[in-house]
Protein backbone atom coordinates (compact mmCIF):
# COMPACT_ATOMS: atom_id res chain seq x y z
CA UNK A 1 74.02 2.00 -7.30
CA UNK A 2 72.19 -1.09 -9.00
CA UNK A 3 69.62 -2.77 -6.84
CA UNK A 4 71.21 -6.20 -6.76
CA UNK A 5 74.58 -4.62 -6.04
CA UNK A 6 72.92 -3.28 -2.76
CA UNK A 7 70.82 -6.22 -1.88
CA UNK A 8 73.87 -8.48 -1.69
CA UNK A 9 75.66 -5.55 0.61
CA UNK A 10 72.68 -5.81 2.81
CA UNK A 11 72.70 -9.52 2.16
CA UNK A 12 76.18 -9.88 3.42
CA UNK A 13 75.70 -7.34 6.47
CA UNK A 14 72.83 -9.48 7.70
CA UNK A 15 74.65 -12.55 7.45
CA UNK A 16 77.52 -11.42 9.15
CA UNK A 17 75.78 -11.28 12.35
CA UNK A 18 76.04 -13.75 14.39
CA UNK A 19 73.56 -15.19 16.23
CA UNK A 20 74.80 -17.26 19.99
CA UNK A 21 72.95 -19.36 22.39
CA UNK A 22 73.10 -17.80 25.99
CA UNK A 23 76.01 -19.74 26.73
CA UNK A 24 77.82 -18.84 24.21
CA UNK A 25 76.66 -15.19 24.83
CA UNK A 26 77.90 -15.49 28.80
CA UNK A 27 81.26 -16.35 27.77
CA UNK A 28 81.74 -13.99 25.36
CA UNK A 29 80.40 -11.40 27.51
CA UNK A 30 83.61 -11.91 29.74
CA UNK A 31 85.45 -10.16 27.60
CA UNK A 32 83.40 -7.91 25.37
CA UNK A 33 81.02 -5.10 25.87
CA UNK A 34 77.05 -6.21 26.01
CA UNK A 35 74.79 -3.59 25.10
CA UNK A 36 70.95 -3.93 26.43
CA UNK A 37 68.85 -2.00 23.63
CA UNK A 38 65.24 -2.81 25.47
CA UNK A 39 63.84 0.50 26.71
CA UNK A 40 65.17 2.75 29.93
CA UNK A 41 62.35 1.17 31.98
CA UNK A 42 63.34 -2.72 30.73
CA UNK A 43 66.63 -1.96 31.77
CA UNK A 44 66.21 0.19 35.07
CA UNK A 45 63.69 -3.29 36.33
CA UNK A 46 66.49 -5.80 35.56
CA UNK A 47 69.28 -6.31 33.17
CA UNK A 48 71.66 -8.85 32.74
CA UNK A 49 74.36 -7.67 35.08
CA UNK A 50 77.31 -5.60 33.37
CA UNK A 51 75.28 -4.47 30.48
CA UNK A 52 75.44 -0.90 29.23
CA UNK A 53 71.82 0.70 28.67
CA UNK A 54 71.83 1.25 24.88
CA UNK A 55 67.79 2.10 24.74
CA UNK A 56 66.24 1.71 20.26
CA UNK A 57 63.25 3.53 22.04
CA UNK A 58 62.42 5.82 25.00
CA UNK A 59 59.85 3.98 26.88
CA UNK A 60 56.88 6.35 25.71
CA UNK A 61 58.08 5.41 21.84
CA UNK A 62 57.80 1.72 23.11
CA UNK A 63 54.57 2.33 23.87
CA UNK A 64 53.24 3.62 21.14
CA UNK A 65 55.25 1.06 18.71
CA UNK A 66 53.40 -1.43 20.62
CA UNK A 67 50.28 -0.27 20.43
CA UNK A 68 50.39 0.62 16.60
CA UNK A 69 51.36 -3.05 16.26
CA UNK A 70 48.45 -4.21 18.19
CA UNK A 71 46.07 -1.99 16.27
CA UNK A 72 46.85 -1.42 13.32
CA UNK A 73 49.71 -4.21 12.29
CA UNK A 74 53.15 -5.32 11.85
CA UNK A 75 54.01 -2.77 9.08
CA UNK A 76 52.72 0.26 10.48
CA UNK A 77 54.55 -1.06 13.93
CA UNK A 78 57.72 -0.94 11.64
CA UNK A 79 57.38 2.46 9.87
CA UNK A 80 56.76 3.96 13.22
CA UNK A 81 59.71 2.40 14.61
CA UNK A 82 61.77 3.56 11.79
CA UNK A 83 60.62 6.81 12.23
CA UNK A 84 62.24 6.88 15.99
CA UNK A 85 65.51 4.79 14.92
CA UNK A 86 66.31 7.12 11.78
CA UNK A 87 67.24 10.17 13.65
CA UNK A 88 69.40 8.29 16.53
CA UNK A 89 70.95 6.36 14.42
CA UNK A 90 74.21 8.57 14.43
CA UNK A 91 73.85 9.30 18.38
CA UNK A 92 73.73 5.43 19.44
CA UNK A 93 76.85 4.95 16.98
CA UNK A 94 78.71 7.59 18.68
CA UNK A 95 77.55 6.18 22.11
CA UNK A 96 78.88 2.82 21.24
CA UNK A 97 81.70 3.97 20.30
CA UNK A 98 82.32 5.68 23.98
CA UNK A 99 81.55 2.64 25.62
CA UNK A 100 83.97 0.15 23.96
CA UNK A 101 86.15 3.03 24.44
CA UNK A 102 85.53 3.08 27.69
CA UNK A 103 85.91 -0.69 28.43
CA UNK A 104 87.37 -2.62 25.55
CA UNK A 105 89.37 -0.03 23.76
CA UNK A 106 91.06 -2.79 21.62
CA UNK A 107 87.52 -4.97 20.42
CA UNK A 108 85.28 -4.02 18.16
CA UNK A 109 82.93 -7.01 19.16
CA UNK A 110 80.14 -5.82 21.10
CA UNK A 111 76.92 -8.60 21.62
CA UNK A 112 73.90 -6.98 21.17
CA UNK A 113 69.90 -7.86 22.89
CA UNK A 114 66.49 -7.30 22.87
CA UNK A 115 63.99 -8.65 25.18
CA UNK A 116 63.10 -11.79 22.95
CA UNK A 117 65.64 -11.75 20.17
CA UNK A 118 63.39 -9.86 17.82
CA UNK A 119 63.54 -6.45 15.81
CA UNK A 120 64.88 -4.02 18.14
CA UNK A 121 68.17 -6.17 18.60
CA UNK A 122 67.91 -6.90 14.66
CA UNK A 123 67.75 -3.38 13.92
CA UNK A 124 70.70 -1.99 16.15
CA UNK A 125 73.05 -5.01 15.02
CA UNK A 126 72.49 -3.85 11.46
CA UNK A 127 73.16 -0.54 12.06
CA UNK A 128 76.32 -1.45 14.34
CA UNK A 129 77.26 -3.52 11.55
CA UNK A 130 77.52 -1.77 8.77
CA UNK A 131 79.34 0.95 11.13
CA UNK A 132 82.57 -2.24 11.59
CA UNK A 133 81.73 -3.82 14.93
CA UNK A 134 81.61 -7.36 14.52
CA UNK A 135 77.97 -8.40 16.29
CA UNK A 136 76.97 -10.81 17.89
CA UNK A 137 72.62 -11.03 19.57
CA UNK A 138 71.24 -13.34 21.78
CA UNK A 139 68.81 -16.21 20.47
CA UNK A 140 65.46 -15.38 22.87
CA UNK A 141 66.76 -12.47 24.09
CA UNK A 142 67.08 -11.23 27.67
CA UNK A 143 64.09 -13.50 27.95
CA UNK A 144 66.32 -16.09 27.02
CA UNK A 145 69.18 -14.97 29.74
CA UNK A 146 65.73 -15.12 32.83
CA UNK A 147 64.81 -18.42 32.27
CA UNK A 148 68.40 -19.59 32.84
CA UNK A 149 69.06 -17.33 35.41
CA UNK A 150 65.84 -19.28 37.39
CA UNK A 151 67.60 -22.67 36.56
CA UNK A 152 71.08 -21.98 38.13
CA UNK A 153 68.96 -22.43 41.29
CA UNK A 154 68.00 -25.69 40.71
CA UNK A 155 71.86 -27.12 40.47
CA UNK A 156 73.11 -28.93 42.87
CA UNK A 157 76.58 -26.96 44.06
CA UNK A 158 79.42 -28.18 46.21
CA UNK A 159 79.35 -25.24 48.89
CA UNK A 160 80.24 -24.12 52.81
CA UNK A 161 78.05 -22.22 54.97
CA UNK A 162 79.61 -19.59 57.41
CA UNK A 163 77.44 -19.02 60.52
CA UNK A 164 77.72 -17.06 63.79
CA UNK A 165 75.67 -15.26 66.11
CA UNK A 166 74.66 -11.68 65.30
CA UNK A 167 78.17 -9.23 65.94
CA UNK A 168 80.18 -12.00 64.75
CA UNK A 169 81.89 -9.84 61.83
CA UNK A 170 80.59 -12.65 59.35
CA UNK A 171 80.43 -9.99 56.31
CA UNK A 172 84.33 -9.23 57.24
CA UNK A 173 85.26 -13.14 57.63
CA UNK A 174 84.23 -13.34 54.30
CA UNK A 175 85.74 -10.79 52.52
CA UNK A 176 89.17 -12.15 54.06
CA UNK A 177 88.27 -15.80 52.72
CA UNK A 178 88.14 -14.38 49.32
CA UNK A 179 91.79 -12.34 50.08
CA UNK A 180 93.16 -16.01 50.68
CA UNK A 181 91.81 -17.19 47.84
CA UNK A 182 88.28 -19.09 48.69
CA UNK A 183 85.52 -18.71 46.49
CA UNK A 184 82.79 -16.58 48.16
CA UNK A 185 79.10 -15.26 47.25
CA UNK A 186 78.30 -11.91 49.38
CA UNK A 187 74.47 -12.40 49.48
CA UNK A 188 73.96 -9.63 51.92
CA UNK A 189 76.12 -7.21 49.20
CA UNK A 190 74.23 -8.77 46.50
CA UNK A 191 71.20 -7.56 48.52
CA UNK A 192 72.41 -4.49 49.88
CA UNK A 193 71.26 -5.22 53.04
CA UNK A 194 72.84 -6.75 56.31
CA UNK A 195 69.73 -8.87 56.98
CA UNK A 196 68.26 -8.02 60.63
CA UNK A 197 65.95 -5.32 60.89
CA UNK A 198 68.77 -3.02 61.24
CA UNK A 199 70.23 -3.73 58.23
CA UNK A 200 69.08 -1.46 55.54
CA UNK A 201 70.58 1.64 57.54
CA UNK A 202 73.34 2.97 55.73
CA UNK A 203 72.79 0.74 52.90
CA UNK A 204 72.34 1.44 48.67
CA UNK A 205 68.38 0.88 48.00
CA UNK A 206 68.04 -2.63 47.53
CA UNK A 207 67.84 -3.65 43.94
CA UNK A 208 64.65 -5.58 42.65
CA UNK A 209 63.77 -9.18 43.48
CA UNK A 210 64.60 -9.74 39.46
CA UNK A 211 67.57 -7.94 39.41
CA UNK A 212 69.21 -9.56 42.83
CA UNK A 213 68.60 -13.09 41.15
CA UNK A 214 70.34 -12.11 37.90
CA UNK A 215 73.24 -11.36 39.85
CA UNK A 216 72.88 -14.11 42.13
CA UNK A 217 72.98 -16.24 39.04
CA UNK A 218 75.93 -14.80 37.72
CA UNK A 219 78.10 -15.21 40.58
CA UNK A 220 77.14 -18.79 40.95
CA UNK A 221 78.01 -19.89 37.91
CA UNK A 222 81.11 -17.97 37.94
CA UNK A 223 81.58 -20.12 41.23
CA UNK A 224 80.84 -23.43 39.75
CA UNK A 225 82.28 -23.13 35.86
CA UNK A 226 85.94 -23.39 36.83
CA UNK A 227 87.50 -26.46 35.89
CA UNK A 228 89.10 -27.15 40.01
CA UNK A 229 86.27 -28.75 42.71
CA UNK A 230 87.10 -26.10 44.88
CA UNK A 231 83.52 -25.59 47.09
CA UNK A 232 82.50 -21.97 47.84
CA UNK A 233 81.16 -19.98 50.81
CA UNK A 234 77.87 -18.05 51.48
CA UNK A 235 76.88 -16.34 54.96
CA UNK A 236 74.21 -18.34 57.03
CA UNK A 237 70.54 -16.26 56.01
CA UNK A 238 67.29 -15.88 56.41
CA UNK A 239 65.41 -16.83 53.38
CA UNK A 240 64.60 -13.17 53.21
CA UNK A 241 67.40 -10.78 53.43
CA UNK A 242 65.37 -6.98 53.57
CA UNK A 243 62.63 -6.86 50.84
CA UNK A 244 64.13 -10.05 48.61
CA UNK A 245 63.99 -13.52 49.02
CA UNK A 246 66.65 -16.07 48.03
CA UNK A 247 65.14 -18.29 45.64
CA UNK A 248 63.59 -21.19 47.65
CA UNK A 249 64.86 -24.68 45.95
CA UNK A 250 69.00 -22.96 46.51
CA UNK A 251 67.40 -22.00 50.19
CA UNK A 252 66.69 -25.66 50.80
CA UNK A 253 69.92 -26.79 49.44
CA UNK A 254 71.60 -24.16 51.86
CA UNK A 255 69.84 -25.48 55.01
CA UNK A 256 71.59 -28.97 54.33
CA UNK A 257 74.78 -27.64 53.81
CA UNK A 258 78.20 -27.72 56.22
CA UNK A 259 77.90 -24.66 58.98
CA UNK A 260 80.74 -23.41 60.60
CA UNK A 261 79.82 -21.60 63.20
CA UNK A 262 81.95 -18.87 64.83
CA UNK A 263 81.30 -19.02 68.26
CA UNK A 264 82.48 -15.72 70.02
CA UNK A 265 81.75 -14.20 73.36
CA UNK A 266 78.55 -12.24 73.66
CA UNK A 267 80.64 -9.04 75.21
CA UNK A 268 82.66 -9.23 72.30
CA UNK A 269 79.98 -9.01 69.65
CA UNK A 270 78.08 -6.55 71.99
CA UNK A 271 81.50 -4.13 71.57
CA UNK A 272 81.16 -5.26 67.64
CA UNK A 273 77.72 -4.16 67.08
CA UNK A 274 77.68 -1.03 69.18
CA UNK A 275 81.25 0.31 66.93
CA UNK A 276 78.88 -0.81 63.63
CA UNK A 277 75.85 0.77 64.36
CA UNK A 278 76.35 3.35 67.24
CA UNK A 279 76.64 6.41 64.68
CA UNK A 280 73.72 5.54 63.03
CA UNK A 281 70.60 8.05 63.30
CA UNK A 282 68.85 7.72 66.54
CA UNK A 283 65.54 7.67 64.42
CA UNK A 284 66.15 5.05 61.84
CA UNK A 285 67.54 2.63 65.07
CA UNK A 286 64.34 3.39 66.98
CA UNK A 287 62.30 2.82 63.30
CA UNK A 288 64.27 -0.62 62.93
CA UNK A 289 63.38 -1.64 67.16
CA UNK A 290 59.56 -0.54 65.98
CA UNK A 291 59.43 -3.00 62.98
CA UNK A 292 60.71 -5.74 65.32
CA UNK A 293 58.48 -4.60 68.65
CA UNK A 294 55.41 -7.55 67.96
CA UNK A 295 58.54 -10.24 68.26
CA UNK A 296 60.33 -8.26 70.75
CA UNK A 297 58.04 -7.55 73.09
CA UNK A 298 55.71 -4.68 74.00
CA UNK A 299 58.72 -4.25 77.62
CA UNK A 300 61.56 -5.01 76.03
CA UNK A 301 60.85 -2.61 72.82
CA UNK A 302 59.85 0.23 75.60
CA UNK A 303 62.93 -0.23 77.05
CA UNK A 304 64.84 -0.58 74.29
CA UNK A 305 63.93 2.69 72.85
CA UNK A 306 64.24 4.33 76.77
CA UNK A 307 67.78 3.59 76.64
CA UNK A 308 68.24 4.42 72.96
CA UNK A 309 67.07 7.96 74.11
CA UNK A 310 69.61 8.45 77.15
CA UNK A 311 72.37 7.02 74.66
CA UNK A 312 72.88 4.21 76.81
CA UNK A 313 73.66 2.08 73.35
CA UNK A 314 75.21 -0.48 75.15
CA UNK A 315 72.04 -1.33 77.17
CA UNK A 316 69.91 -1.11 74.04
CA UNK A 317 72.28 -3.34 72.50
CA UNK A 318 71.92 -5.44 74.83
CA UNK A 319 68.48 -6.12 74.58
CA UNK A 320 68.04 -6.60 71.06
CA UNK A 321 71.47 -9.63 70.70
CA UNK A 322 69.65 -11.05 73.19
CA UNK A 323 66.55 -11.31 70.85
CA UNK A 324 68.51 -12.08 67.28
CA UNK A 325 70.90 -14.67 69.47
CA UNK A 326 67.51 -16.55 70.62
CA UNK A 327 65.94 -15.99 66.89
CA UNK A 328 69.18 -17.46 65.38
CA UNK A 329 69.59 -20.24 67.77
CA UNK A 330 66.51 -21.26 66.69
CA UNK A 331 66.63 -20.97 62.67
CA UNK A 332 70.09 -23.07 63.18
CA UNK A 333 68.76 -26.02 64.85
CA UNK A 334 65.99 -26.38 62.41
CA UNK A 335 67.81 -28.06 60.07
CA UNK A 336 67.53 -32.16 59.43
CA UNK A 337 70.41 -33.72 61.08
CA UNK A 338 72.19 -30.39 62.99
CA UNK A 339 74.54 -32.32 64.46
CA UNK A 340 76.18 -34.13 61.56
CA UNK A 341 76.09 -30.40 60.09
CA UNK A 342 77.60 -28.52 62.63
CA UNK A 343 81.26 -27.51 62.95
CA UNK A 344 81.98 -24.92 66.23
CA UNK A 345 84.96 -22.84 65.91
CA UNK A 346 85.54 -21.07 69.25
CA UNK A 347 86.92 -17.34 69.19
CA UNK A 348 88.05 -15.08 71.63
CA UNK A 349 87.18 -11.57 69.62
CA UNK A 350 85.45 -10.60 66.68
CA UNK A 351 89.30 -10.47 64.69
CA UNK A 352 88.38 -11.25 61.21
CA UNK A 353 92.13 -12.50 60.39
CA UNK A 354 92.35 -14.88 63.60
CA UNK A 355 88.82 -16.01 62.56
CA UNK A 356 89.47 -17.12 59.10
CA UNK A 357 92.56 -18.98 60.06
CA UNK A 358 91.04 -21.05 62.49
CA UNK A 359 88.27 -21.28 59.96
CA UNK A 360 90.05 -22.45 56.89
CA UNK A 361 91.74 -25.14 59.39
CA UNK A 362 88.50 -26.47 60.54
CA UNK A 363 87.52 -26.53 56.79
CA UNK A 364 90.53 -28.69 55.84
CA UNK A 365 90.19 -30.95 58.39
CA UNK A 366 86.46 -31.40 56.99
CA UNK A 367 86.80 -31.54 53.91
């Protein structure tokens, strides 16, 4: 083959990729398959959420590319990398191929990144390329995707906050706002985590701080890019929910917010919590009452744990709603102007249904 005849097929493969801004990229990625080619360890710290893993080098061949580029220079940095990318060439074509199988069996657009936009995302877009796909890579890279992630917290957003007393069944009231249609973020599913001290048992690990504010992101856009002015709903918090933190500025912004508060008998979320957590390992309760026992009280925890022991749940229950109803109480009133904030709904029982009813009424009448 003459060499100009193949420099204008490489000429024309390069220039059919196309490179998008991240917004661009986030709407595209709606419909078609993303593939993250940074490393296993990149990916398994954070990833822009819904990307397949699609790793140019192992993270020990990362290593070493980046030192050789450090060292001894750009080229060598190449040759070595070509020297790991030859041989999977075939393999990451065949993978591809499995996951637009997999989840856009009709496309053969796939949008491709690195972690700044650089060579690794070059390289596989080429390749992917001249295989037929129809490319598209991020300008900057999942670095790129972070810093815009971190700015979605600085919007101001048109939103509701659902509050209630520990036992309330606030996790349930929201999942039946979203069956009727409202817009809803699940922080505490985000988080994998039900937020008290209790609530890690049972739970996924959590994911990392990075990693719960990509999704975070995500879901708030998704809230706040549709063209109606419908507001959303989020679960009254803690700034920290388990090991993660909501980002502070969209913290703020929630503590100014509309609360409606479900206000439901204390028997009645006493019966709630008990059914929730009365299976649960007798260790990992008595773990969770330890973590809490400089707040709680060097009595109460004692007694706590006493009862926990002689399976009296009930009267260990007890104990520690009393302590999250006072620590609530508190966190709700310390917000500027509570009253002007402050919407009481009052239930009989912890009935999800009945709740969000007389929820979405109160809401209207609001609004």
């Amino acid at each position: 083959m003459p060499l100009r005849f193949l420099f204008f097929i490489i000429l024309a493969v390069v220039m059919a990729i196309k490179k998008v801004t991240i917004e661009q990229f986030l709407e595209l990625s709606q419909r078609h398959v993303v593939l993250d080619v940074r490393s296993p360890g990149e990916y398994a710290h954070a990833h822009i959420p819904g990307a397949h893993s699609l790793p140019l080098f192992t993270d020990e061949e990362r290593k070493v590319v980046g030192t050789a580029y450090k060292q001894q220079g750009r080229e060598k940095a190449i040759k070595i990398g070509l020297d790991f990318f030859g041989v999977k060439m075939r393999k990451m074509v065949e993978a591809v191929e499995s996951i637009t199988r997999n989840s856009s069996p009709s496309s053969k657009i796939v949008l491709v990144h690195c972690w700044r936009g650089g060579m690794r995302s070059a390289g596989v877009a080429w390749l992917l390329d001249l295989y037929g796909y129809n490319v598209y890579t991020l300008t900057g890279g999942y670095k790129a995707f972070r810093n815009w992630a971190l700015n979605q917290f600085d919007k101001e957003y048109d939103f509701r906050i659902l509050g209630g007393y520990t036992g309330s069944g606030k996790t349930d009231v929201l999942k039946q706002l979203q069956n009727k249609g409202q817009r809803i973020i699940d922080l505490e599913g985000i988080a994998n985590h039900k937020g008290s001290a209790f609530g890690g048992i049972g739970q996924p690990a959590q994911p990392r701080q990075e990693m719960f504010e990509n999704i975070f992101a995500i879901r708030l856009f998704a809230c706040s890019s549709n063209d109606d002015d419908r507001s959303f709903w989020l679960e009254d918090e803690s700034q920290r929910i388990g090991i993660l933190n909501i980002p502070h500025d969209f913290w703020k912004s929630m503590r100014t917010k509309p609360v409606y508060f479900i206000d439901i008998p204390f028997e009645e979320r006493l019966h709630y919590i008990i059914s929730t957590y009365g299976s649960c390992e007798k260790e990992k309760l008595a773990d969770a009452i330890l973590r809490i026992q400089k707040r709680l009280g060097p009595l109460e925890t004692k007694t706590a744990i006493g009862f926990l022991e002689e399976n009296n749940y009930r009267e260990c229950f007890r104990i520690l709603l009393k302590y999250y109803d006072k620590l609530y109480n508190k966190a709700l009133h310390n917000r500027e102007d509570i009253k002007a904030l402050l919407n009481k709904i009052e239930c009989s029982s912890v009935d999800p249904m009945s709740i969000t009813e007389k929820l979405l009424s109160c809401a209207t009448v609001n609004a």
